[in-house]
C-alpha atoms as a PDB file:
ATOM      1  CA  UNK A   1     -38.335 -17.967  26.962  1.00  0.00           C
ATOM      2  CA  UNK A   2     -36.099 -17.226  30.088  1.00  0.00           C
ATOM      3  CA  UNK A   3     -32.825 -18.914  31.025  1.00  0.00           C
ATOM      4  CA  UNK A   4     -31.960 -19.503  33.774  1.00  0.00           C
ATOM      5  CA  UNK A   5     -28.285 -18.113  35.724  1.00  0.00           C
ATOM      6  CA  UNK A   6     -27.161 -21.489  35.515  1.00  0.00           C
ATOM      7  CA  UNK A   7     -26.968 -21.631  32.287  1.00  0.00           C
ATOM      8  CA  UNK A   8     -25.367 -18.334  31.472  1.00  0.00           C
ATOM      9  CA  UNK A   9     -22.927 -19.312  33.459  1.00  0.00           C
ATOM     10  CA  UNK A  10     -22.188 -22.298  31.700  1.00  0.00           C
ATOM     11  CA  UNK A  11     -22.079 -20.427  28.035  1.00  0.00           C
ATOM     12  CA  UNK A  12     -19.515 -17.741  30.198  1.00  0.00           C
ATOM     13  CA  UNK A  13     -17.457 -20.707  31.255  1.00  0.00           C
ATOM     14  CA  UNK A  14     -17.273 -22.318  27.596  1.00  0.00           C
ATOM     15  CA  UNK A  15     -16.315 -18.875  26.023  1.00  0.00           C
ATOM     16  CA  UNK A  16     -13.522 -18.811  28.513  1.00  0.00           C
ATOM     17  CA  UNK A  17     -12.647 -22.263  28.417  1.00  0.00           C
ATOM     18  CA  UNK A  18     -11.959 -21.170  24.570  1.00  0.00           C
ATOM     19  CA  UNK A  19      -9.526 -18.668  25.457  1.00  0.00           C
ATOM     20  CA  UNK A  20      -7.943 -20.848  27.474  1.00  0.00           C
ATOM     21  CA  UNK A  21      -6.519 -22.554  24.451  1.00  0.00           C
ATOM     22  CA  UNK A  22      -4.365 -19.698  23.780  1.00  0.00           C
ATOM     23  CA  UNK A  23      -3.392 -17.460  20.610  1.00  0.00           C
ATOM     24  CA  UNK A  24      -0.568 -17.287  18.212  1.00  0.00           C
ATOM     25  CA  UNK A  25       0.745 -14.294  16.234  1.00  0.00           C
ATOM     26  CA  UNK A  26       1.056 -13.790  12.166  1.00  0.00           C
ATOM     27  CA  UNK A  27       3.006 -10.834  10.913  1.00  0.00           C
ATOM     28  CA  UNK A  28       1.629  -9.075   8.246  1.00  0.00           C
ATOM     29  CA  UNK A  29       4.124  -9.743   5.239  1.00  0.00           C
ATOM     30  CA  UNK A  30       2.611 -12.783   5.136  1.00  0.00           C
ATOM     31  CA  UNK A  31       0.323 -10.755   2.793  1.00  0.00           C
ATOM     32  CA  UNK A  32       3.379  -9.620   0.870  1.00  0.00           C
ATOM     33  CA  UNK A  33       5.272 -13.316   0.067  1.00  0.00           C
ATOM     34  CA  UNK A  34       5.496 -15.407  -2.478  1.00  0.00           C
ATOM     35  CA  UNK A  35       3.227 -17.972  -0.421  1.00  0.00           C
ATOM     36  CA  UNK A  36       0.346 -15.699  -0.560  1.00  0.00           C
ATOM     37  CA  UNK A  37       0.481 -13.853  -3.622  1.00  0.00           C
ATOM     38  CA  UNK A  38       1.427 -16.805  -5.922  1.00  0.00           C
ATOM     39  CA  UNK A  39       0.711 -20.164  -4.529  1.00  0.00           C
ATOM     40  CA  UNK A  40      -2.394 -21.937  -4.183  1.00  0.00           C
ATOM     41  CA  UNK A  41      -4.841 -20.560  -1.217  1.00  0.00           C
ATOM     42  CA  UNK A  42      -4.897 -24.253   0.122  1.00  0.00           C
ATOM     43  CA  UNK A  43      -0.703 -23.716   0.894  1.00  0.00           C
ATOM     44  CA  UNK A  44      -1.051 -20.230   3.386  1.00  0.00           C
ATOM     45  CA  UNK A  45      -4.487 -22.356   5.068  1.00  0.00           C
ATOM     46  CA  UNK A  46      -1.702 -25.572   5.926  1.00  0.00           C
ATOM     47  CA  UNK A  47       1.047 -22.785   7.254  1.00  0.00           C
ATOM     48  CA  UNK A  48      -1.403 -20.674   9.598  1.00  0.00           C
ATOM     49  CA  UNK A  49      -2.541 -24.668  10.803  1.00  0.00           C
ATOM     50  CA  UNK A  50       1.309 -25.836  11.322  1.00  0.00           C
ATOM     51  CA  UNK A  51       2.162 -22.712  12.572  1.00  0.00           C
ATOM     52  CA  UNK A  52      -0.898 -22.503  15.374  1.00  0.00           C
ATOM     53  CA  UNK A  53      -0.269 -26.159  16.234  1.00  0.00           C
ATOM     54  CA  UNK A  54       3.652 -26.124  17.339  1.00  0.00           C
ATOM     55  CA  UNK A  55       4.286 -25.916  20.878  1.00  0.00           C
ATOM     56  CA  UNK A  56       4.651 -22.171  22.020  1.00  0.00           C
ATOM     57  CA  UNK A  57       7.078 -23.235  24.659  1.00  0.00           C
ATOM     58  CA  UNK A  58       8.965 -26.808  25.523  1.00  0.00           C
ATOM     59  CA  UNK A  59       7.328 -29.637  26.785  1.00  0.00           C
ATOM     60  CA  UNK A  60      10.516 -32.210  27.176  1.00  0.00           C
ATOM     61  CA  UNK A  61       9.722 -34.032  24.124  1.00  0.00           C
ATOM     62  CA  UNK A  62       9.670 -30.974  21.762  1.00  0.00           C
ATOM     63  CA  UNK A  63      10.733 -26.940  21.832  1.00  0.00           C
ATOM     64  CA  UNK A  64       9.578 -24.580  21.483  1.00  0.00           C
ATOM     65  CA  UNK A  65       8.407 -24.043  17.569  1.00  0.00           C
ATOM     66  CA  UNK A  66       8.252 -27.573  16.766  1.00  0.00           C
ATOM     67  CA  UNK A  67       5.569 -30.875  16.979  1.00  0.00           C
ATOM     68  CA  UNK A  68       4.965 -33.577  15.499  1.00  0.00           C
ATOM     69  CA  UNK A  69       1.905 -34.357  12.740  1.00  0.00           C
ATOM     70  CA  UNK A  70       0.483 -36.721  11.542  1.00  0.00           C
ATOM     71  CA  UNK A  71      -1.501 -35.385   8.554  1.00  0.00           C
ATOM     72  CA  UNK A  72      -3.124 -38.572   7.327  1.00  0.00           C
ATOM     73  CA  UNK A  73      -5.413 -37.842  10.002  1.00  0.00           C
ATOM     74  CA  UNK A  74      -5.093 -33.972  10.557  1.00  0.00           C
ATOM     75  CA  UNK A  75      -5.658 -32.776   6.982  1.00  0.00           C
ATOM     76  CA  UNK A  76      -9.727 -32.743   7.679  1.00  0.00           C
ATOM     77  CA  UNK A  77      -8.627 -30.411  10.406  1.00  0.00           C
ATOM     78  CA  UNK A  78      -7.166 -28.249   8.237  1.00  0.00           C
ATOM     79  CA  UNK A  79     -10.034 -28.438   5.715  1.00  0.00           C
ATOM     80  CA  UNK A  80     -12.710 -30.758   4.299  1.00  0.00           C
ATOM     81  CA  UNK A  81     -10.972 -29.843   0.901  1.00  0.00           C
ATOM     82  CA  UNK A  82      -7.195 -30.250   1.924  1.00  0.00           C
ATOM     83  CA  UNK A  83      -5.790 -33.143   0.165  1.00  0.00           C
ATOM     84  CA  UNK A  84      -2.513 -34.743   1.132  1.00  0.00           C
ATOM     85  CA  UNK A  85      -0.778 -34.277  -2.095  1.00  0.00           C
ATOM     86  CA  UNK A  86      -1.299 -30.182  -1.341  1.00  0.00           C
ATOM     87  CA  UNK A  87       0.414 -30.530   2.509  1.00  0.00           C
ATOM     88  CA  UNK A  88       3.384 -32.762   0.499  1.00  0.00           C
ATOM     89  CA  UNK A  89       4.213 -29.619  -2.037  1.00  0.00           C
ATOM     90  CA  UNK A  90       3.480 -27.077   0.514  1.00  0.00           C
ATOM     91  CA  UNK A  91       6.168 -29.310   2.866  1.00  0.00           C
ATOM     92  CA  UNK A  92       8.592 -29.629  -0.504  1.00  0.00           C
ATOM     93  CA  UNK A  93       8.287 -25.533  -0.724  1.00  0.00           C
ATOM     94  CA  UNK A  94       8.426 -24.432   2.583  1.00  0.00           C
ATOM     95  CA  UNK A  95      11.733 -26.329   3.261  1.00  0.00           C
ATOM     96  CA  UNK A  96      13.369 -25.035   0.283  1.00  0.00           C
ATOM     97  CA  UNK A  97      15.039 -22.085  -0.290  1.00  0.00           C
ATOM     98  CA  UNK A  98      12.590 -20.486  -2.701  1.00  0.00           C
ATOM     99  CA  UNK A  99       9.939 -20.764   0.228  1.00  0.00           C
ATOM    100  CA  UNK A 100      12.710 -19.199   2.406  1.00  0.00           C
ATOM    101  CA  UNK A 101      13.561 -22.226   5.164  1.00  0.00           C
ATOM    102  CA  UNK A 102      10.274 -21.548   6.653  1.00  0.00           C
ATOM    103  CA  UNK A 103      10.123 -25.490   8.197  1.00  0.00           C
ATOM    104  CA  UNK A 104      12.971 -27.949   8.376  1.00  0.00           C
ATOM    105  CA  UNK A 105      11.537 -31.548   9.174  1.00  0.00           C
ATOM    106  CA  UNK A 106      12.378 -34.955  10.143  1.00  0.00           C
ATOM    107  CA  UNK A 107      10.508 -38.023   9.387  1.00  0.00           C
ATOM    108  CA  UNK A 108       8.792 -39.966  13.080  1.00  0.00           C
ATOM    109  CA  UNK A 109       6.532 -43.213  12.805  1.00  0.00           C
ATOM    110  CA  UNK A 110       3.613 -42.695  10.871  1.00  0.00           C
ATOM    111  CA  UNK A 111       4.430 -38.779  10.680  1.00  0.00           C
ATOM    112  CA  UNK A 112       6.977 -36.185  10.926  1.00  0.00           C
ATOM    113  CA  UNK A 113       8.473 -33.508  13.365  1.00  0.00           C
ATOM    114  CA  UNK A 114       8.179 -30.072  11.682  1.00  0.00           C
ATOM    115  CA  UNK A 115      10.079 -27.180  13.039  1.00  0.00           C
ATOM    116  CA  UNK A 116       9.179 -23.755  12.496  1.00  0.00           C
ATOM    117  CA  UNK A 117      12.240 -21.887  11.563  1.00  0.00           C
ATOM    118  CA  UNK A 118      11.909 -18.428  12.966  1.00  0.00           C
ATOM    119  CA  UNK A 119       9.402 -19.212  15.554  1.00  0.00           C
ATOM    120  CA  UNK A 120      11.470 -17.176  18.549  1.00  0.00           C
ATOM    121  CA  UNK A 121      11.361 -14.142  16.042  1.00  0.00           C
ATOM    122  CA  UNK A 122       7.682 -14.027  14.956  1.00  0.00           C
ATOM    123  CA  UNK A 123       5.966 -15.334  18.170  1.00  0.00           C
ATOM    124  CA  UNK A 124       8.024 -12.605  20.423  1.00  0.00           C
ATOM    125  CA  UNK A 125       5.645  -9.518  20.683  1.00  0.00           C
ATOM    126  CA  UNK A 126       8.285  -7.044  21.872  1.00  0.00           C
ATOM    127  CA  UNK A 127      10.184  -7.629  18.457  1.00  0.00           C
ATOM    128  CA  UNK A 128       7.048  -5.473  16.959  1.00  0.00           C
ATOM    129  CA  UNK A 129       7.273  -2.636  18.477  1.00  0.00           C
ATOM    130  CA  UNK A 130       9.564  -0.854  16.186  1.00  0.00           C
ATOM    131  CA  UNK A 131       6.866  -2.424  13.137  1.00  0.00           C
ATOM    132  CA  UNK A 132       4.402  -0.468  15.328  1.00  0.00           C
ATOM    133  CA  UNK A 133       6.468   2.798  15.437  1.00  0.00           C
ATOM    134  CA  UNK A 134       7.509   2.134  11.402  1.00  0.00           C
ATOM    135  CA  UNK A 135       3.491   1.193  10.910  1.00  0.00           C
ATOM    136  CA  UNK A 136       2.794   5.338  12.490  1.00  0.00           C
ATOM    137  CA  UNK A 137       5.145   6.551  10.725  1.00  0.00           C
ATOM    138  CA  UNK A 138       3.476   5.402   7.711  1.00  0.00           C
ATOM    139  CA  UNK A 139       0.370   6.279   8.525  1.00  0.00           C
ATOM    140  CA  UNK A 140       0.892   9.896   8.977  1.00  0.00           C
ATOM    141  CA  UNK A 141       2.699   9.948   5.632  1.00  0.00           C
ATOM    142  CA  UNK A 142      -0.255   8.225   3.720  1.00  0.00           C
ATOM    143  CA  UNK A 143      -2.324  10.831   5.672  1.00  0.00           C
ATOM    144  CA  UNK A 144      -0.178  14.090   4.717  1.00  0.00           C
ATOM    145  CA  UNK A 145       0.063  12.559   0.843  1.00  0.00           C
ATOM    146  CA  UNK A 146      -4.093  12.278   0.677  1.00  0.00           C
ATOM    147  CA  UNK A 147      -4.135  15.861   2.367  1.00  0.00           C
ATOM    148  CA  UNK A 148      -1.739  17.280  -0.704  1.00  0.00           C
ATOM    149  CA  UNK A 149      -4.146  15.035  -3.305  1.00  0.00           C
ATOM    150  CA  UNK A 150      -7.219  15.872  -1.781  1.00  0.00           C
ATOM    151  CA  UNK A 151      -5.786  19.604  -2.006  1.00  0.00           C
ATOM    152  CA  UNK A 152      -5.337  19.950  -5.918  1.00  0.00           C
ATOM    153  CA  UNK A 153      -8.647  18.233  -5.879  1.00  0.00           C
ATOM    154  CA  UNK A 154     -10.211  21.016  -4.303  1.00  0.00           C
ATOM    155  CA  UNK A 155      -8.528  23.669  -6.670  1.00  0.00           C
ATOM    156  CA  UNK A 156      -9.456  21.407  -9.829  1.00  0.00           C
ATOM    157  CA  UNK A 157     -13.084  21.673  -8.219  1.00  0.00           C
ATOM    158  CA  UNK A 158     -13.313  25.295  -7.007  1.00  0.00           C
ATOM    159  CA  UNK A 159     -10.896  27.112  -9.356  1.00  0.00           C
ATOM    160  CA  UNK A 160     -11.024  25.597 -12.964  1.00  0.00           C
ATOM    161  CA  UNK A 161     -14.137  25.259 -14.723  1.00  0.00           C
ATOM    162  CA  UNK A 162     -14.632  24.203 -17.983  1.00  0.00           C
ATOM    163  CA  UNK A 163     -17.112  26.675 -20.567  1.00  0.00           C
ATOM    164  CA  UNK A 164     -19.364  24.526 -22.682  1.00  0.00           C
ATOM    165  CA  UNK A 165     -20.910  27.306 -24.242  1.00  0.00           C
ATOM    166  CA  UNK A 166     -19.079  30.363 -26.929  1.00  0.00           C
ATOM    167  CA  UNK A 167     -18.611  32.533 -24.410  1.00  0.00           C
ATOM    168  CA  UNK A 168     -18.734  36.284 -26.011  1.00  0.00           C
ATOM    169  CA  UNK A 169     -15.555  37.431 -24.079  1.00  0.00           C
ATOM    170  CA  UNK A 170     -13.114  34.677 -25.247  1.00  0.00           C
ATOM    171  CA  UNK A 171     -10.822  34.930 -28.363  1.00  0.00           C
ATOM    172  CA  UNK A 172     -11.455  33.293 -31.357  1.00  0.00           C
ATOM    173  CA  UNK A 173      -8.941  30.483 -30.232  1.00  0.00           C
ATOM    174  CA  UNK A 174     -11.420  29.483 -27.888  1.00  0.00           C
ATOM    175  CA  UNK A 175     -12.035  25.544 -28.376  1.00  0.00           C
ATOM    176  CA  UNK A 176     -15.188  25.379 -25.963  1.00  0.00           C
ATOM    177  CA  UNK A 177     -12.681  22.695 -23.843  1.00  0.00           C
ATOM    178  CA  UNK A 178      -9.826  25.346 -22.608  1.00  0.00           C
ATOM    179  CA  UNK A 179     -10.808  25.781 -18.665  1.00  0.00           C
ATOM    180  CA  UNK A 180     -12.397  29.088 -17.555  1.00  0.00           C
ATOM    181  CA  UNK A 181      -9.782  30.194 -14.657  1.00  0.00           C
ATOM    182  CA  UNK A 182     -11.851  31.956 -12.227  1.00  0.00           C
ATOM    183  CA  UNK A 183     -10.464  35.074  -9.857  1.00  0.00           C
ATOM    184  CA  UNK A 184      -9.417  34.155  -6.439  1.00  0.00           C
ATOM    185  CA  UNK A 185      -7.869  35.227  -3.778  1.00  0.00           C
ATOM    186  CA  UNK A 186      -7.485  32.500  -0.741  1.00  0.00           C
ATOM    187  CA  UNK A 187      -4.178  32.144   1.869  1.00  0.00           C
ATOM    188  CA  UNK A 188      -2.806  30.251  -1.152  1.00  0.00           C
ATOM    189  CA  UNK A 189      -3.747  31.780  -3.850  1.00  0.00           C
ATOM    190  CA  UNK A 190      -0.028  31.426  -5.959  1.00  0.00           C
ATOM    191  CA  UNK A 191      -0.707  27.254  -5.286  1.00  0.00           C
ATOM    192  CA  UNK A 192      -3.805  27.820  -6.510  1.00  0.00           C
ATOM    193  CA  UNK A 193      -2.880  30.048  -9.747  1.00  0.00           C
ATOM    194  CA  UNK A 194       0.028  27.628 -10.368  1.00  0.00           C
ATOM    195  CA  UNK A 195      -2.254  24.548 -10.700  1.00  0.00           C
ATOM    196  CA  UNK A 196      -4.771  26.966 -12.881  1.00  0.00           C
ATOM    197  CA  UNK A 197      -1.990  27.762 -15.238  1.00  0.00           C
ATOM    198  CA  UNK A 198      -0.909  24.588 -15.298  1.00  0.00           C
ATOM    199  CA  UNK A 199      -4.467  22.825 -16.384  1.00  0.00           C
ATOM    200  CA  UNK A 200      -4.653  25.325 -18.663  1.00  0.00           C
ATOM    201  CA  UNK A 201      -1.460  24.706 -20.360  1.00  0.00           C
ATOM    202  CA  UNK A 202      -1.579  20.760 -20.350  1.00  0.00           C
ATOM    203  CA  UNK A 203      -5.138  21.085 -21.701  1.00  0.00           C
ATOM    204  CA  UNK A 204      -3.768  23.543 -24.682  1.00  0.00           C
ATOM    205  CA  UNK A 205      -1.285  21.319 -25.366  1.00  0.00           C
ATOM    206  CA  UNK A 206      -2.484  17.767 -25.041  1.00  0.00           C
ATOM    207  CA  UNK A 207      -6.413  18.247 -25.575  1.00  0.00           C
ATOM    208  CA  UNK A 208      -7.326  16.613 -21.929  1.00  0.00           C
ATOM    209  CA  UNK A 209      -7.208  16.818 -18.942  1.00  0.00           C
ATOM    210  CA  UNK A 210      -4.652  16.059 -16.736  1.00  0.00           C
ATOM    211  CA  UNK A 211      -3.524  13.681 -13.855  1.00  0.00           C
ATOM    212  CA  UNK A 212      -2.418  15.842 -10.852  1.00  0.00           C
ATOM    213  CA  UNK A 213      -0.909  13.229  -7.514  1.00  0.00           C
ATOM    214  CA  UNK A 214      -0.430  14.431  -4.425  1.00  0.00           C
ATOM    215  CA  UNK A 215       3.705  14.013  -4.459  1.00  0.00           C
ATOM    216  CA  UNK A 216       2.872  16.839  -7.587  1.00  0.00           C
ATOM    217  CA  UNK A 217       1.027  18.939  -4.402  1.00  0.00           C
ATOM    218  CA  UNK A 218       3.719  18.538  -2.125  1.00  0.00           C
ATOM    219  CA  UNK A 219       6.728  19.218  -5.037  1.00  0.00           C
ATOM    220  CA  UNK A 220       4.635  22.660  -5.714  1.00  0.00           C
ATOM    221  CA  UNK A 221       4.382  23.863  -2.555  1.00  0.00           C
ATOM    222  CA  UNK A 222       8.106  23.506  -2.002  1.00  0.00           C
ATOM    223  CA  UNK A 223       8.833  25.238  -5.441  1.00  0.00           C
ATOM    224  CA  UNK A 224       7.134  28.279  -4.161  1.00  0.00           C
ATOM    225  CA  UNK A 225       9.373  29.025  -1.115  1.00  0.00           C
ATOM    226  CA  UNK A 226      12.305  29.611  -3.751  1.00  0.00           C
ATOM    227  CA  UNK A 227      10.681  31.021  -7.389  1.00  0.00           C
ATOM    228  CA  UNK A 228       7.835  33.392  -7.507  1.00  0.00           C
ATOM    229  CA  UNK A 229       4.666  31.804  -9.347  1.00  0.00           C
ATOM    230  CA  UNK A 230       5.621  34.024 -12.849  1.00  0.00           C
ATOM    231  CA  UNK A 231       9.203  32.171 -12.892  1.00  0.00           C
ATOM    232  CA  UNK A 232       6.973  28.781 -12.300  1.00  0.00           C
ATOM    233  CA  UNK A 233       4.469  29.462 -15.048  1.00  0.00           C
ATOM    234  CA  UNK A 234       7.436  29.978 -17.597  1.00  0.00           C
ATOM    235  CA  UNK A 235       9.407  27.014 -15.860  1.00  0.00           C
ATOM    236  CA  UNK A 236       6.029  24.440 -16.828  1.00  0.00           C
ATOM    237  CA  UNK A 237       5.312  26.159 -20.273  1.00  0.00           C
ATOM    238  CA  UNK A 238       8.804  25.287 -21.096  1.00  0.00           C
ATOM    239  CA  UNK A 239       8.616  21.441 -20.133  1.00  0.00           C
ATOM    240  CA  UNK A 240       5.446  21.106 -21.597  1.00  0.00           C
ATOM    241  CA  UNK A 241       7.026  22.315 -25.200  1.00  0.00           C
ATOM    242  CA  UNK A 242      10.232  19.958 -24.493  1.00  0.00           C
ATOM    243  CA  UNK A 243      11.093  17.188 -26.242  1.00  0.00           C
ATOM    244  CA  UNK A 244      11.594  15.579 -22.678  1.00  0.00           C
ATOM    245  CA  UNK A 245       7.785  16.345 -22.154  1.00  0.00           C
ATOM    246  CA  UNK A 246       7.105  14.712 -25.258  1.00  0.00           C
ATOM    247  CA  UNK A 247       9.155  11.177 -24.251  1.00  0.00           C
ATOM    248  CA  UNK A 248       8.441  11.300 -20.383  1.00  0.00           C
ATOM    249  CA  UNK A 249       4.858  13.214 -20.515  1.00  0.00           C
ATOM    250  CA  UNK A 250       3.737  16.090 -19.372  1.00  0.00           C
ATOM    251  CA  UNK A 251       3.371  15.396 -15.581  1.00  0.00           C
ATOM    252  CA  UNK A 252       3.487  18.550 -13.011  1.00  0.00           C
ATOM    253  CA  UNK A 253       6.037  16.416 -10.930  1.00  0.00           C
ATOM    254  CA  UNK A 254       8.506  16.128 -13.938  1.00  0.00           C
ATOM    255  CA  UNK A 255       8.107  19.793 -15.203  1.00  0.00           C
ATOM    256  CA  UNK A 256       9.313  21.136 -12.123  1.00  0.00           C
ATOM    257  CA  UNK A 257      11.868  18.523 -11.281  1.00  0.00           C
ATOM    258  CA  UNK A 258      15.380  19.157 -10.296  1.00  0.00           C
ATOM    259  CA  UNK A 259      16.338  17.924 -13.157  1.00  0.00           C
ATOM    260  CA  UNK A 260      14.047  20.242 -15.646  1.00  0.00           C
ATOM    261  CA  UNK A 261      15.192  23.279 -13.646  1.00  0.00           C
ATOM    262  CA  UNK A 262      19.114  22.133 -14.092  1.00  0.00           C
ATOM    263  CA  UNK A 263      18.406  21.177 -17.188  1.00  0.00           C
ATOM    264  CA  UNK A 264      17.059  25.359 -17.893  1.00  0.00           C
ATOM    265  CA  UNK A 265      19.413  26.898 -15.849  1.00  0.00           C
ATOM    266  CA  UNK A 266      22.159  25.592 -17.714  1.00  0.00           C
ATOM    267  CA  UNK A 267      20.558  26.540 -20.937  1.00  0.00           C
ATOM    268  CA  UNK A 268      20.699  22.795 -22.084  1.00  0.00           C
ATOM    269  CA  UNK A 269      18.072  21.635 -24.890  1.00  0.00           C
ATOM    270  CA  UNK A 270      16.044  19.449 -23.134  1.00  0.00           C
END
């Protein structure tokens, strides 16, 4: 079946004629409020439609941010299952405090005149762009926290493995779960024994095996520009016998703390 140019250029005019209607912005901690998270789904649906449906600019009979509606008739615009009685508590919420002033309103013939509150702020693209630079930011944290996870992942993988079988070279405290530490010798090989030792230990001591987060990664590496990994090893086997180990658990993070390496220093019973 062929078409003819005619009528692509009707379905090129239509898709324009769309975007002719315009767009509207929502900020993202919408997904963070009390709107989303713990009111009905029907409530966010009724603010996105009020929201898209002010006037983005004045018109002599209202301003920018505001309209009138008449939801009698609009509510199967919103939704074939949007009842009135939901717009009425959304309404009752979103002018009250606990829904943070998001409307104010004012009763018209057979309707009312809602006014977004912070329209000017949340419709004005520029006042993103330091969201945008904060939203980077962010990013390259989240990406230099997975690269410290995905780190001790890789020495948990490649450096500790756990004998099933008696091996004939282990003492007789061998408990067939104690992790084999294998001889390496990488660019980071004192991260690497660290994490080793400190499997090791947490296994001896708690019988599993433990929980290491990248923030644990990061808190290592920075350890090692000021104590030599010996001075480390004794630093963790003495949290992990603590009574503070014992209330707080025996996280990597919290053995080598500043507070666990005050706490030594000063020769205080921790």
């Amino acid at each position: 079946m062929r078409f003819s140019s005619d009528l692509f250029a009707f379905f090129s005019w239509e898709k324009n004629k769309d975007m002719k209607r315009g767009a509207f912005q929502i900020a993202r901690k919408l997904f963070d409020s009390e709107l989303w998270l713990n009111k009905p789904a029907a409530w966010s649906k009724i603010w996105i439609y009020i929201i898209g449906k002010v006037n983005h600019k004045d018109n002599g009979t209202f301003k920018r941010g505001e309209n009138y509606f008449n939801f009698a008739q609009e509510r199967r615009l919103i939704g074939k299952d949007i009842t009135e009685n939901q717009i009425k508590r959304f309404c009752q919420f979103a002018v009250s405090s606990l829904g943070g002033t998001m409307i104010s309103t004012r009763r018209s013939t057979r309707g009312m005149v809602i006014k977004v509150s912070k329209y000017e702020l949340y419709q004005t693209l520029d006042n993103y762009s330091r969201t945008t630079e904060s939203t980077t930011s962010s990013t390259s944290k989240a990406r230099e926290k997975h690269a410290d996870k995905q780190e001790c992942k890789n020495v948990k993988k490649e450096d500790i493995g756990v004998v099933e079988t008696t091996p004939p070279l282990m003492d007789s405290s061998f408990d067939g779960k104690t992790p084999q530490i294998k001889v390496s010798s990488p660019p980071n090989t004192d991260f690497k024994e660290i994490i080793s030792y400190y499997y090791k230990e947490y296994q001896d001591r708690f019988g599993d095996k433990p929980e290491i987060a990248g923030k644990d990664c990061k808190l290592l590496k920075t350890r090692l520009k000021d104590y030599p990994p010996d001075k480390l090893k004794e630093i963790i086997s003495l949290y992990l016998q603590s009574k503070k180990c014992e209330k707080l658990g025996g996280d990597l993070g919290k053995a080598l703390s500043t507070d666990t390496l005050n706490a030594i220093k000063e020769n205080r019973n921790f």
